[in-house]
N, C-alpha and C. Protein backbone atom coordinates (compact mmCIF):
# COMPACT_ATOMS: atom_id res chain seq x y z
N UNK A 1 -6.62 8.00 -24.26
CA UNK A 1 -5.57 7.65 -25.23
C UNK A 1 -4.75 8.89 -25.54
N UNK A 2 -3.39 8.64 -26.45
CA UNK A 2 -2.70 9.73 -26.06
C UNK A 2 -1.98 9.13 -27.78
N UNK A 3 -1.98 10.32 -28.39
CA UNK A 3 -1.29 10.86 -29.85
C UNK A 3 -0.39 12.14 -29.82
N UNK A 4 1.01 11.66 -29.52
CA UNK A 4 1.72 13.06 -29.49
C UNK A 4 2.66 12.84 -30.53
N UNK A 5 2.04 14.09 -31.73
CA UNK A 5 3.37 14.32 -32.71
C UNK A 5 5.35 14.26 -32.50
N UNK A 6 4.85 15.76 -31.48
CA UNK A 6 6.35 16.00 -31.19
C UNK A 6 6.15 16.56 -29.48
N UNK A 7 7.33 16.29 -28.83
CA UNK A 7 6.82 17.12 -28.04
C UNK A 7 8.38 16.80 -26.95
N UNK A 8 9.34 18.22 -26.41
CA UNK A 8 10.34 17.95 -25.93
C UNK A 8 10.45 18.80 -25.08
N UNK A 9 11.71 18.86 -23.89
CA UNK A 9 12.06 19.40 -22.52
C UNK A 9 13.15 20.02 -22.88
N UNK A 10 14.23 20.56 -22.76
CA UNK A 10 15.25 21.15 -22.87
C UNK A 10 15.75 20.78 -21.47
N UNK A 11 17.04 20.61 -21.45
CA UNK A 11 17.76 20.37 -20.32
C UNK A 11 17.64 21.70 -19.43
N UNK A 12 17.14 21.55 -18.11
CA UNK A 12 17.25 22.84 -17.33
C UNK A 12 15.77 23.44 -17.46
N UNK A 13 15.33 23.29 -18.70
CA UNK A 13 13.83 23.89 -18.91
C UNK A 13 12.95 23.56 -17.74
N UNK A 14 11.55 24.60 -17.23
CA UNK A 14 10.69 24.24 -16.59
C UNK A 14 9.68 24.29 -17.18
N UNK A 15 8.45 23.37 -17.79
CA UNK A 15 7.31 23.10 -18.66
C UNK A 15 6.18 22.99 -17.80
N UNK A 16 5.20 23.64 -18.00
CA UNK A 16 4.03 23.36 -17.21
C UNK A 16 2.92 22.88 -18.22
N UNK A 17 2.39 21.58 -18.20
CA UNK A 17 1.59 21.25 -18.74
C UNK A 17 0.16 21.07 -18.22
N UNK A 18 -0.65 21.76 -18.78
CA UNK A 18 -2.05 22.00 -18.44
C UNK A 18 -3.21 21.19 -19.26
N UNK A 19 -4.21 20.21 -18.05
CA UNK A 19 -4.71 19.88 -18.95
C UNK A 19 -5.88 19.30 -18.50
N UNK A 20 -7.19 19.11 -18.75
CA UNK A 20 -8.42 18.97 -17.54
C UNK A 20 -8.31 17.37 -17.63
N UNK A 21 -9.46 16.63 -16.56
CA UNK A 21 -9.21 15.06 -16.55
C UNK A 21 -9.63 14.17 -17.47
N UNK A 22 -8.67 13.67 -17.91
CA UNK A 22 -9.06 12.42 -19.14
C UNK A 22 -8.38 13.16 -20.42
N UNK A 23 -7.41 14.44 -20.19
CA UNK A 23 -6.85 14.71 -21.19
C UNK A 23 -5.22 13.91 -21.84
N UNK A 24 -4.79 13.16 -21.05
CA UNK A 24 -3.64 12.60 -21.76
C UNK A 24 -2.47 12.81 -20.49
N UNK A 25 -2.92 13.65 -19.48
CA UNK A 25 -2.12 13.84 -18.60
C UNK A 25 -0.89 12.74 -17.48
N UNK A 26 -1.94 12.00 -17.16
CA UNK A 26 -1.39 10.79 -16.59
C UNK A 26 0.05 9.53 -17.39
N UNK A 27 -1.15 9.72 -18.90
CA UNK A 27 -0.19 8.69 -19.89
C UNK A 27 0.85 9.22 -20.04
N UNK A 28 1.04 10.57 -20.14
CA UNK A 28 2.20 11.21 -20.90
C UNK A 28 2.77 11.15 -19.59
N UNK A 29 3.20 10.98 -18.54
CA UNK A 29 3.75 11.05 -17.46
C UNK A 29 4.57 9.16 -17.18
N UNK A 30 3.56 8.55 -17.55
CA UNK A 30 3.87 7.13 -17.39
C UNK A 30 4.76 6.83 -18.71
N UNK A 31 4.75 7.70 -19.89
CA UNK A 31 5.60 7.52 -20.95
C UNK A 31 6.64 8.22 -20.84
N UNK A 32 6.59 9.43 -20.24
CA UNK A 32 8.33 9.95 -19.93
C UNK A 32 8.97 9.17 -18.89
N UNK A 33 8.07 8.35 -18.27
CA UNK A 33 8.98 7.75 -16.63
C UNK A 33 9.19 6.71 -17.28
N UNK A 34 9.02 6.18 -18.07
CA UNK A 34 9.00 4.65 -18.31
C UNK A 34 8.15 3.27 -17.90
N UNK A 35 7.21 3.87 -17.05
CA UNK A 35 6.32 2.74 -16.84
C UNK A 35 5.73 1.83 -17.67
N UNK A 36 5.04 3.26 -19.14
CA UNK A 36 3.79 2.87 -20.06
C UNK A 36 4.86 2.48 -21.48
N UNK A 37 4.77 1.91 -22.41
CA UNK A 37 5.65 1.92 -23.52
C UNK A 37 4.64 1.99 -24.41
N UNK A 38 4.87 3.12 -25.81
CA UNK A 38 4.31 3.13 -26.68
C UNK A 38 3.94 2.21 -27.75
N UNK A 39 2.63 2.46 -27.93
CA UNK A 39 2.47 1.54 -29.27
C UNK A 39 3.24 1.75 -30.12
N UNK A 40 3.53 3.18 -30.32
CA UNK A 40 4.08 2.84 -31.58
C UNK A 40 5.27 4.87 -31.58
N UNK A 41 6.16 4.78 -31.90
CA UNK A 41 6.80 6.13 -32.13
C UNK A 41 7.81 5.42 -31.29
N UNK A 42 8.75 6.59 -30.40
CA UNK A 42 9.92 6.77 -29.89
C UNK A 42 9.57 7.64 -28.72
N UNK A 43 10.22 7.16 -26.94
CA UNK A 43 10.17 8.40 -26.00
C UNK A 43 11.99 8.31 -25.92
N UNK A 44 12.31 9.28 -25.96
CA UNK A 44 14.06 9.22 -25.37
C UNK A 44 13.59 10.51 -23.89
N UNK A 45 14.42 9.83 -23.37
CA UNK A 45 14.40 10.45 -21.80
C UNK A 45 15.88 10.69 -21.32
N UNK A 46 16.43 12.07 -21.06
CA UNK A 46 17.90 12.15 -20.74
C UNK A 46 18.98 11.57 -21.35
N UNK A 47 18.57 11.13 -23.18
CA UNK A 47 19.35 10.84 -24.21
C UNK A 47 19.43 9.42 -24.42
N UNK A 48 18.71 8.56 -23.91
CA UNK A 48 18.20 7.21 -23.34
C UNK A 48 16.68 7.20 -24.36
N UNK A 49 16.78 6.07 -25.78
CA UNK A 49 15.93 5.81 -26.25
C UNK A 49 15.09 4.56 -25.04
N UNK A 50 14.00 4.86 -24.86
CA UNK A 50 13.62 4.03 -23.74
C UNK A 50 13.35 2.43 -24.51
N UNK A 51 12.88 2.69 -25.53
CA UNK A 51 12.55 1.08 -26.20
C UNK A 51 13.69 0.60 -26.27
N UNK A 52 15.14 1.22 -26.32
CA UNK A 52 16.54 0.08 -26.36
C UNK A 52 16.42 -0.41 -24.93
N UNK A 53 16.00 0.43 -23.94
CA UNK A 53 16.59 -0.72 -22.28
C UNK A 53 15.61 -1.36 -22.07
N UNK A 54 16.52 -2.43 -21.39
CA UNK A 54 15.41 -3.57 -20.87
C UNK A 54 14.75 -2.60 -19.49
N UNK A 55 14.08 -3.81 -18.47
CA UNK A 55 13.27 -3.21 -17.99
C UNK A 55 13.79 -2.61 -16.59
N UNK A 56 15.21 -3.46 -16.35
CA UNK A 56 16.38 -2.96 -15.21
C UNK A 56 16.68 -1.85 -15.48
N UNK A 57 17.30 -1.89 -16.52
CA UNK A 57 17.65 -0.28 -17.17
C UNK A 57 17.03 0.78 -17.01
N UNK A 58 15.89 0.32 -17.28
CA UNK A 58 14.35 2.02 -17.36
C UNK A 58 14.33 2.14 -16.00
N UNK A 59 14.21 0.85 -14.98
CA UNK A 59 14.57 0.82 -13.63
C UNK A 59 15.52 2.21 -13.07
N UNK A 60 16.80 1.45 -13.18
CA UNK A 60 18.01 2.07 -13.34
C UNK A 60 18.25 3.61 -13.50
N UNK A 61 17.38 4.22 -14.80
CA UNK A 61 17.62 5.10 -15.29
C UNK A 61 16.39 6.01 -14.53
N UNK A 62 15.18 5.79 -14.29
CA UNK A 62 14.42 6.32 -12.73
C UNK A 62 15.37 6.23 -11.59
N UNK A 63 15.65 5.99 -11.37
CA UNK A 63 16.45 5.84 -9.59
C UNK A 63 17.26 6.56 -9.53
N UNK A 64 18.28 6.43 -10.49
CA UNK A 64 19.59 7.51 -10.54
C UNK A 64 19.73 8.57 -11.04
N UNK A 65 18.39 8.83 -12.14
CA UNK A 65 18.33 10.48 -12.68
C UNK A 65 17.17 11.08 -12.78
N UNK A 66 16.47 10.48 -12.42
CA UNK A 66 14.90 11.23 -12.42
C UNK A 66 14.42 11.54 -10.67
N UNK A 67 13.65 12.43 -10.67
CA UNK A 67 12.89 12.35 -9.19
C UNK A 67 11.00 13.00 -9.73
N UNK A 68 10.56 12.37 -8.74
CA UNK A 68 8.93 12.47 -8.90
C UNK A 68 8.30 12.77 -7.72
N UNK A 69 7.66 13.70 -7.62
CA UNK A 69 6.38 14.44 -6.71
C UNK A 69 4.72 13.72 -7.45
N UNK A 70 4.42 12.81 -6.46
CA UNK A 70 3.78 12.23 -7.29
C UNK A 70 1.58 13.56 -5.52
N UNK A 71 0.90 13.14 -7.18
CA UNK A 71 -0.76 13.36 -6.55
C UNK A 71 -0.54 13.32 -5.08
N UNK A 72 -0.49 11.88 -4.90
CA UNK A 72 -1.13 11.38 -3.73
C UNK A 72 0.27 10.90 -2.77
N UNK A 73 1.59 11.33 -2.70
CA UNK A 73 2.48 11.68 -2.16
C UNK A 73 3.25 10.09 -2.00
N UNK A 74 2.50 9.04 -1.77
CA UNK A 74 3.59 7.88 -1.94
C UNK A 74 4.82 7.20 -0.58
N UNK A 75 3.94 8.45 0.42
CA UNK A 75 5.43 8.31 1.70
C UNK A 75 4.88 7.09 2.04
N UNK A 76 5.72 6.66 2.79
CA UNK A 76 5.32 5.12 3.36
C UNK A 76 5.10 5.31 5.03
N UNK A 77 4.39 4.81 5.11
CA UNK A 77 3.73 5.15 6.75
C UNK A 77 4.42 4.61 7.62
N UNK A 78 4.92 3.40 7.42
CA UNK A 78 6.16 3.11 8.30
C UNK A 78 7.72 3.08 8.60
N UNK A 79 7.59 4.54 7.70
CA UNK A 79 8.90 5.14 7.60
C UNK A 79 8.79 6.37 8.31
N UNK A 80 10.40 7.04 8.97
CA UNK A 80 9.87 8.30 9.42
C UNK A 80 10.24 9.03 8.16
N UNK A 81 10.12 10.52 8.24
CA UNK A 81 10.22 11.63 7.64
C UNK A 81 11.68 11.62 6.85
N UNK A 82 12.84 11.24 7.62
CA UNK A 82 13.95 11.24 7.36
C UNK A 82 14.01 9.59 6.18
N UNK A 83 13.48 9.14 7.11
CA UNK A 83 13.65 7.53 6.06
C UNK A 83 13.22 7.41 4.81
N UNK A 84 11.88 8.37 4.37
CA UNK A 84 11.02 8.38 3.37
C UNK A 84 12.13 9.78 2.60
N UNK A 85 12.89 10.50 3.10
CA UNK A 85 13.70 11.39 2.34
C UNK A 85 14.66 10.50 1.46
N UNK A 86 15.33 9.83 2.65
CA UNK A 86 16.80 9.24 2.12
C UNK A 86 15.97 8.09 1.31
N UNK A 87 15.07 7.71 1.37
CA UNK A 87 15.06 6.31 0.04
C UNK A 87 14.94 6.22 -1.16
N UNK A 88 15.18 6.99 -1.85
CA UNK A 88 15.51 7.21 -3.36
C UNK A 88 17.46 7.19 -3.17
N UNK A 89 17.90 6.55 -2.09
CA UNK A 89 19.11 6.78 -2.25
C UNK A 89 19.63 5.34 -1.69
N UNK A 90 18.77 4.61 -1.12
CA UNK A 90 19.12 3.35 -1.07
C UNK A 90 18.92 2.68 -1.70
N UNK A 91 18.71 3.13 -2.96
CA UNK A 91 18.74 2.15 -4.91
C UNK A 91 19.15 2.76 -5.59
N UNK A 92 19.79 3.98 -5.29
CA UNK A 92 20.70 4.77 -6.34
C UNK A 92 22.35 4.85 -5.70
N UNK A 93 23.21 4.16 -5.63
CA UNK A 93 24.62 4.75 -5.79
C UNK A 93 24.83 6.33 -6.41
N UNK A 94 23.99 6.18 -7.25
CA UNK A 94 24.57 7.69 -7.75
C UNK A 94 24.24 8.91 -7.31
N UNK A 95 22.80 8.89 -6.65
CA UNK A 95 22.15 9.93 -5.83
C UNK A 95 22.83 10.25 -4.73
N UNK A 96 23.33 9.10 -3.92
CA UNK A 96 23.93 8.95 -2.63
C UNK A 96 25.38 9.69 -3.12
N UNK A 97 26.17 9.50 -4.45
CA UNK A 97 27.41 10.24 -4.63
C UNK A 97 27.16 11.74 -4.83
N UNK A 98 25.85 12.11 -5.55
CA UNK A 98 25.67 13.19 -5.61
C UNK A 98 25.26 13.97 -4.69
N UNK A 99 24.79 13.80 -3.58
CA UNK A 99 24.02 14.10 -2.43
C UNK A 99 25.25 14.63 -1.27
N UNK A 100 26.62 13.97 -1.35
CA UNK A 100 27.68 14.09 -0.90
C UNK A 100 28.17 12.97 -0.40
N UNK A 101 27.86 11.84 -0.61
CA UNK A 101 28.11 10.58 0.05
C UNK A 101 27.76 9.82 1.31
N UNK A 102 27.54 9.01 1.53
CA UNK A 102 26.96 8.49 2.55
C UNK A 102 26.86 9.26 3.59
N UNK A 103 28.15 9.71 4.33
CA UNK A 103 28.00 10.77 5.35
C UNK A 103 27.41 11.91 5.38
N UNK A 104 26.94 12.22 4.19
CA UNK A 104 26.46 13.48 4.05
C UNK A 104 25.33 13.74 3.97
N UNK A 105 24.11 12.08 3.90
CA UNK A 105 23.09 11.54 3.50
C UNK A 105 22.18 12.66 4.39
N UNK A 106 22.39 12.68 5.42
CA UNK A 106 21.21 13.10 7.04
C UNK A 106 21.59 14.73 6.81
N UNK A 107 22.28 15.26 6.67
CA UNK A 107 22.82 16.59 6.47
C UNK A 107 22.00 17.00 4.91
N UNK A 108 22.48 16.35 3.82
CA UNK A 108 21.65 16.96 2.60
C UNK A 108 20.01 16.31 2.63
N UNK A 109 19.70 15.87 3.65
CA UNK A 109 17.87 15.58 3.92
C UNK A 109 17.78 16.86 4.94
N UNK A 110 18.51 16.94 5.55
CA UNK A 110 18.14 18.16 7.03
C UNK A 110 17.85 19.36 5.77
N UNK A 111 18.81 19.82 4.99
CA UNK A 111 18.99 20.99 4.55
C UNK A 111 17.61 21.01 3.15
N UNK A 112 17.52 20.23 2.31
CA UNK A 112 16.55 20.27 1.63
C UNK A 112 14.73 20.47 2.68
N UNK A 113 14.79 19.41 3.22
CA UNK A 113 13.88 19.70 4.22
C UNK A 113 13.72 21.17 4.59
N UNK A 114 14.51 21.82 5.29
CA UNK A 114 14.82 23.31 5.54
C UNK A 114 14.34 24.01 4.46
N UNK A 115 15.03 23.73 3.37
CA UNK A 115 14.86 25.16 2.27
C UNK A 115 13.21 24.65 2.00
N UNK A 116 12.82 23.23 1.85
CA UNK A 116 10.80 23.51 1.30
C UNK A 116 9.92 23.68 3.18
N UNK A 117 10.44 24.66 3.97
CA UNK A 117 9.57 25.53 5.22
C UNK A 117 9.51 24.23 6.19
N UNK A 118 10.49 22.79 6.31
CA UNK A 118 10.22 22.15 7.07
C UNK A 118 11.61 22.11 8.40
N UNK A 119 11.00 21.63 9.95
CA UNK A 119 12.39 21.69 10.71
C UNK A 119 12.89 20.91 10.95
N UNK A 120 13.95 20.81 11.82
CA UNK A 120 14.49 19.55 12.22
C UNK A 120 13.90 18.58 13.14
N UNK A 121 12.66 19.27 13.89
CA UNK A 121 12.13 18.27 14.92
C UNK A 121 11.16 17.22 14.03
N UNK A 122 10.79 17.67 12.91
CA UNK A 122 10.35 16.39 11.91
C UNK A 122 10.83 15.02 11.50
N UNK A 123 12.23 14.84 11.94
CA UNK A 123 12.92 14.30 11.12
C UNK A 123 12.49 12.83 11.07
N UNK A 124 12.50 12.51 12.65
CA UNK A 124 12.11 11.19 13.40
C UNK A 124 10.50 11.17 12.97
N UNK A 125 9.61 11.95 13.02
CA UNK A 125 8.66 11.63 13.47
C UNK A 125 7.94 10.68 12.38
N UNK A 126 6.60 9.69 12.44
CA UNK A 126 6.37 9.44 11.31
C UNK A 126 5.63 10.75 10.01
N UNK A 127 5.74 9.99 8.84
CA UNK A 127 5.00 11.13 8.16
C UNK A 127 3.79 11.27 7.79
N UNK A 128 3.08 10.27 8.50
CA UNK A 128 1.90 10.48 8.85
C UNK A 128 1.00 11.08 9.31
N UNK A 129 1.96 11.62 10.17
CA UNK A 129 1.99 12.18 11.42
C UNK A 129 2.17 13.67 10.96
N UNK A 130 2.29 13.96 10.24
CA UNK A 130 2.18 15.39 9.39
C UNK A 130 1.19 15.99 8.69
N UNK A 131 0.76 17.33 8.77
CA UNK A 131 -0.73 17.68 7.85
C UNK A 131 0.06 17.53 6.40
N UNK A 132 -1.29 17.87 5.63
CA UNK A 132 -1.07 17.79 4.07
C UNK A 132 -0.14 18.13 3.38
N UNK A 133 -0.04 19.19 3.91
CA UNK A 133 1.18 20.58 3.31
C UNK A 133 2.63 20.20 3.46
N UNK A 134 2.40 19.37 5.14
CA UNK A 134 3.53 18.94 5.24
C UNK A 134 4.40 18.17 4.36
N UNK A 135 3.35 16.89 4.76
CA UNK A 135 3.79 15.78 3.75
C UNK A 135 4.35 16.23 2.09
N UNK A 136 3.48 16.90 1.69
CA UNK A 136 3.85 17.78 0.43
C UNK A 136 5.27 17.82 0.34
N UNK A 137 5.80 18.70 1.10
CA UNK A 137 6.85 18.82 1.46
C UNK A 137 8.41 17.81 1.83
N UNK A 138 7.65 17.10 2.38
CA UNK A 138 8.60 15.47 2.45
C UNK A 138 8.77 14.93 0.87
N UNK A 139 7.49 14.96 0.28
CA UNK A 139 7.70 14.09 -0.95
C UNK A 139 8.42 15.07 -1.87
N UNK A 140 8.78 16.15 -1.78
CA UNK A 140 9.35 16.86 -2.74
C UNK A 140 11.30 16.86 -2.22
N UNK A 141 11.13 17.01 -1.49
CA UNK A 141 12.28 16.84 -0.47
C UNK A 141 12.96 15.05 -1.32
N UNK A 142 11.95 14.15 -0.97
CA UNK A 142 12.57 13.31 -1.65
C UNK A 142 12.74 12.95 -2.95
N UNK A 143 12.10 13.53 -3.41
CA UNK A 143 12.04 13.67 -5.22
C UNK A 143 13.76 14.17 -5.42
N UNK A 144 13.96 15.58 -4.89
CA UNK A 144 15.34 16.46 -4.97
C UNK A 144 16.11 15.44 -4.41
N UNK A 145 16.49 14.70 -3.60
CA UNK A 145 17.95 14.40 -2.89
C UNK A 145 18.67 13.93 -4.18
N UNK A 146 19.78 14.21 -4.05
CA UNK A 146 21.10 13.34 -4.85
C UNK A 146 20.18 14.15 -6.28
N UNK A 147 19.89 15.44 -6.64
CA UNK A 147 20.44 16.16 -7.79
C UNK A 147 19.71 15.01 -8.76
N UNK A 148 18.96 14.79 -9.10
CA UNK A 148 17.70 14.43 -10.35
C UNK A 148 18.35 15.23 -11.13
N UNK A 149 18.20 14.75 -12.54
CA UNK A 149 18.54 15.38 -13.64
C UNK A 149 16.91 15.74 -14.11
N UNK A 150 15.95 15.31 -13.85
CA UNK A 150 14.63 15.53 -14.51
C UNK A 150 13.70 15.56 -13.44
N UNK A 151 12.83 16.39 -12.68
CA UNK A 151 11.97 16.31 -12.01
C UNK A 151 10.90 16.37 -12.95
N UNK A 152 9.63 15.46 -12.37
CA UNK A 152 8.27 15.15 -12.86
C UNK A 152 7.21 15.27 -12.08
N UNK A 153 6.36 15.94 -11.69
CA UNK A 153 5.38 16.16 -10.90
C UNK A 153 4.25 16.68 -11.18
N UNK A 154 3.19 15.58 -10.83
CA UNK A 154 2.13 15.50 -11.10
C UNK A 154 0.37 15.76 -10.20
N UNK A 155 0.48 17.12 -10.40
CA UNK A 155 -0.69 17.20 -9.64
C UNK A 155 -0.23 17.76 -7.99
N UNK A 156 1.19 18.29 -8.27
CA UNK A 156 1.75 18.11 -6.40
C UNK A 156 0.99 18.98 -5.85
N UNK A 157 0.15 19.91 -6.12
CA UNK A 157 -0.57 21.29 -5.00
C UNK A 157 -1.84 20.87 -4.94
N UNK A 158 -2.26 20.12 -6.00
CA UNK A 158 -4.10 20.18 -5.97
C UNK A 158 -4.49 19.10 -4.16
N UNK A 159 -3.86 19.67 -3.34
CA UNK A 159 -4.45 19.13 -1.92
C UNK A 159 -3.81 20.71 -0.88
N UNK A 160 -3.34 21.78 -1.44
CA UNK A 160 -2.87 22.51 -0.96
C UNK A 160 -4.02 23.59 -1.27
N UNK A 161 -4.23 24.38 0.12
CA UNK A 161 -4.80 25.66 -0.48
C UNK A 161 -4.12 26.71 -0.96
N UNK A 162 -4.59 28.08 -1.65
CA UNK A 162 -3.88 29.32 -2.49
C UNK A 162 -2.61 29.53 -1.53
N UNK A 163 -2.23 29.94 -0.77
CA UNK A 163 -1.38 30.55 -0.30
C UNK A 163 -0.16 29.54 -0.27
N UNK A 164 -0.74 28.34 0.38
CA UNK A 164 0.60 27.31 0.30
C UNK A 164 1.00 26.91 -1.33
N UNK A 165 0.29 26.60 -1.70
CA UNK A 165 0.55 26.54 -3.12
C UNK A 165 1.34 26.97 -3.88
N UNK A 166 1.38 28.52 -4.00
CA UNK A 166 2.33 29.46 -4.27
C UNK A 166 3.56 29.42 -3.73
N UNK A 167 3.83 29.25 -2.45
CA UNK A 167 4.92 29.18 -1.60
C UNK A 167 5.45 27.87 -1.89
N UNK A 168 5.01 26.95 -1.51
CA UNK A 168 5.58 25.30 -2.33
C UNK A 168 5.94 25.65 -3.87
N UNK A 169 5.19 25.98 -4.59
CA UNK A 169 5.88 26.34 -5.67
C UNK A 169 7.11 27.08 -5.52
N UNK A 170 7.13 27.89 -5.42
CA UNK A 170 8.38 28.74 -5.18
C UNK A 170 9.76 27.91 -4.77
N UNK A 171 9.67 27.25 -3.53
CA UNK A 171 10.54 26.60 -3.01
C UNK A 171 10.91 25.42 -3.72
N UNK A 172 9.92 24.88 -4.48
CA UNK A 172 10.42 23.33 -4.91
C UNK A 172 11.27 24.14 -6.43
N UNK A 173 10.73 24.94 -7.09
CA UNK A 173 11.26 25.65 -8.44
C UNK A 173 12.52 26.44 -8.17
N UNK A 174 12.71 26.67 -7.11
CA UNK A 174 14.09 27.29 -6.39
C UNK A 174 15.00 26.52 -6.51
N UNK A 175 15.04 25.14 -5.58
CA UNK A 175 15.56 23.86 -5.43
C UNK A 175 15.97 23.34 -6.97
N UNK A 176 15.05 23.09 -7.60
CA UNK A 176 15.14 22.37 -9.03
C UNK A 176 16.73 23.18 -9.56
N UNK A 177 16.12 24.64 -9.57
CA UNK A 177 17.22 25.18 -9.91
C UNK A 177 18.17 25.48 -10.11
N UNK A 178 18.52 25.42 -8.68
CA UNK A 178 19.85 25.05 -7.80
C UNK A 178 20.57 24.24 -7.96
N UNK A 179 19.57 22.89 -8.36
CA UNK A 179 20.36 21.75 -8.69
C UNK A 179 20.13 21.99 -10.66
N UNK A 180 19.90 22.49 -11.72
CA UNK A 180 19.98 22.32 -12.83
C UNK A 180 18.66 21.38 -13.33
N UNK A 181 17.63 21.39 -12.80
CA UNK A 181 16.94 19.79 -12.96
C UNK A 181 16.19 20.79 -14.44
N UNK A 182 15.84 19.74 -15.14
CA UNK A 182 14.08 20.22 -15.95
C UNK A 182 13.49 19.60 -14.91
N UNK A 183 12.18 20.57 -15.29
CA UNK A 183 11.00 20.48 -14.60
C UNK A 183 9.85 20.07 -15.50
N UNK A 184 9.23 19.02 -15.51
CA UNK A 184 7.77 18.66 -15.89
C UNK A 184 6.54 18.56 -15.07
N UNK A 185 6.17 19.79 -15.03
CA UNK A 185 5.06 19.87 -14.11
C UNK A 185 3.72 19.42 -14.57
N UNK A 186 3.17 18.72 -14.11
CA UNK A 186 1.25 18.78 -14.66
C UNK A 186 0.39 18.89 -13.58
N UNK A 187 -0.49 19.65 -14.06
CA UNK A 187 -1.68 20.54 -13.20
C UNK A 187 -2.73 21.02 -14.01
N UNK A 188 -4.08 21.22 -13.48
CA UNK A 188 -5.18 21.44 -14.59
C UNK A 188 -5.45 22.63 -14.36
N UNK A 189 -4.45 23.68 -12.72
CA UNK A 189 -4.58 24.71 -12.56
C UNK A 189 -3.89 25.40 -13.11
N UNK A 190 -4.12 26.17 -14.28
CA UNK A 190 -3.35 27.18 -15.09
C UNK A 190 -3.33 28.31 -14.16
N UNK A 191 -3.19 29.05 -13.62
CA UNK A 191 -2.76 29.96 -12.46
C UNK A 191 -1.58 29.73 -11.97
N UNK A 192 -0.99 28.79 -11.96
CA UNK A 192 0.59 28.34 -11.66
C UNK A 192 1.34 28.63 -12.99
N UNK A 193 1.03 28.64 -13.90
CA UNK A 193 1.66 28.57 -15.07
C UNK A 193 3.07 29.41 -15.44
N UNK A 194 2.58 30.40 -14.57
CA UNK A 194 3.58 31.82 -14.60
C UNK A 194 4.68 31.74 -13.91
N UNK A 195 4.80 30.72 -13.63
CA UNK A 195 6.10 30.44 -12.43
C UNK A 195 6.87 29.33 -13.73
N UNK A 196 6.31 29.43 -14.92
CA UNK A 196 7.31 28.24 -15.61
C UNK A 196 8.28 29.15 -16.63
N UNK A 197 9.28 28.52 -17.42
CA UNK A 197 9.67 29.03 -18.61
C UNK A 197 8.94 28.61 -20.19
N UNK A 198 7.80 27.84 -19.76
CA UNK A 198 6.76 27.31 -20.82
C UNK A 198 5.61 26.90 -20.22
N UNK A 199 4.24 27.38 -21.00
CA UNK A 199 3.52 26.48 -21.00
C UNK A 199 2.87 26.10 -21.75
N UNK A 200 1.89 24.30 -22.02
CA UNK A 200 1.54 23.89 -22.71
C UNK A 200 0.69 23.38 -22.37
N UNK A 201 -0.53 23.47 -23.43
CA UNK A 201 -1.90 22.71 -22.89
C UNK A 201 -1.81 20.89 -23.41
N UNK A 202 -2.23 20.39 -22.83
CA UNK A 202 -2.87 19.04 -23.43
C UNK A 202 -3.51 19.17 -24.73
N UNK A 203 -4.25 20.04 -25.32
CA UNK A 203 -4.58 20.24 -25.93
C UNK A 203 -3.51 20.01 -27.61
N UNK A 204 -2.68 20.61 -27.24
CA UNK A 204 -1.72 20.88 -28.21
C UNK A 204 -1.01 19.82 -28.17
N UNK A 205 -0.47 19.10 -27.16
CA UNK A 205 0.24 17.83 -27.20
C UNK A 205 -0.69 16.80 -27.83
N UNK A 206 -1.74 16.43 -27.08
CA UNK A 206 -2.48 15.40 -27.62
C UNK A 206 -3.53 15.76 -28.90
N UNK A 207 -3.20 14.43 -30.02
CA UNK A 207 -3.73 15.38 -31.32
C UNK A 207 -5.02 14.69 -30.91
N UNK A 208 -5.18 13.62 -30.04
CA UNK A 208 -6.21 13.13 -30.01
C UNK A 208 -7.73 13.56 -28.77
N UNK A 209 -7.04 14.02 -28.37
CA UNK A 209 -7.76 14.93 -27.45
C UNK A 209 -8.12 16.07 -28.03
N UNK A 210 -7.05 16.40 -28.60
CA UNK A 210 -7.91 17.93 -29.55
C UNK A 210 -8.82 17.69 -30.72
N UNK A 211 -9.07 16.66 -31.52
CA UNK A 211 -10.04 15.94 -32.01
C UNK A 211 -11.61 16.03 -30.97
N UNK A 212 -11.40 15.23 -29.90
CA UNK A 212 -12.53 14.62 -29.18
C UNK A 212 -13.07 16.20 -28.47
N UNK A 213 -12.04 17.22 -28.49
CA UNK A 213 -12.73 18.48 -27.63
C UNK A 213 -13.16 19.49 -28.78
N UNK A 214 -12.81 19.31 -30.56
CA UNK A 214 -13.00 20.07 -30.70
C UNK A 214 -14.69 20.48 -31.16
């Protein structure tokens, strides 16, 4: 369960939230995306009280301004590399305008691809067909296309060992950048932490977790 007083992002901000399992981590992720709706308080997301939209809307408002690096990566196996990039853009009009427009779709997947250590002979292949690290890499790739106003990512390294880790970090926090995104990171590895402009434990967010741990 999850009790959060207050708790906010700053536009552009990068937040790393730390927090071990069964701390509130997951919920608070399904309550900034819009999946989970609160019992009871207020989430506003990118100035968007989420309890005013219906459920198209919260839809809507994921597709065209949010992007997500999710655990367990989400690519679809019968997509290639390139297909699983561009599809956060075949339900967003607006990603696809931001991205440079249709024509520009295969060009701003080549080049994101590029900047997180991946090449062009990937593009076709499936992404299955890729080690861990790789894939990593695809799903972040598609999180970024078409300029997210909010990246959310949850758990994206804990399948990566030390060295890649660091380096994926680097590159996806580069990217974010580039494009202006906030960043909501969650991870239970505090060793990343130092790569944010904040960090915050679960602890402190959830009053109810800090109850049950103390």
């Amino acid at each position: 369960m999850l009790e959060v007083a207050d708790f906010a992002v700053a536009p552009g901000e990068r937040v790393f939230v730390e927090g071990a399992s069964g701390s509130g981590k997951s919920t608070l992720l399904g309550l900034v995306g819009g999946v989970l709706a609160p019992a009871s308080g207020v989430v506003e997301v990118l100035g968007e009280l989420l309890s005013d939209l219906r459920p198209a809307q919260r839809d809507r408002l994921r597709a065209d301004r949010v992007g997500f690096v999710f655990q367990i990566f989400n690519l679809l196996p019968y997509l290639s590399v390139l297909e699983n990039v561009l599809l956060p853009c075949r339900f967003s009009a607006a990603r696809t305008e931001r991205a440079g427009g249709q024509a520009a779709l295969v060009g701003e997947a080549t080049r994101l691809l590029g900047r997180l250590g991946l090449e062009e002979d990937v593009l076709r292949r499936s992404a299955t067909d890729l080690s861990v690290g790789q894939q990593q890499r695809v799903a972040a790739a598609r999180a970024l296309i078409g300029r997210p106003e909010l990246l959310i990512a949850d758990e994206p390294t804990s399948a990566l060992d030390a060295a890649n880790r660091v380096e994926f970090l680097r590159l996806l926090l580069g990217e974010c950048a580039a494009a202006g995104a906030a960043v909501l990171f969650v991870s239970h590895d505090d060793s990343l932490a130092g790569a944010f402009d904040r960090h915050v434990s679960m602890g402190a967010i959830n009053k109810l977790w800090s109850l049950a741990d103390a």
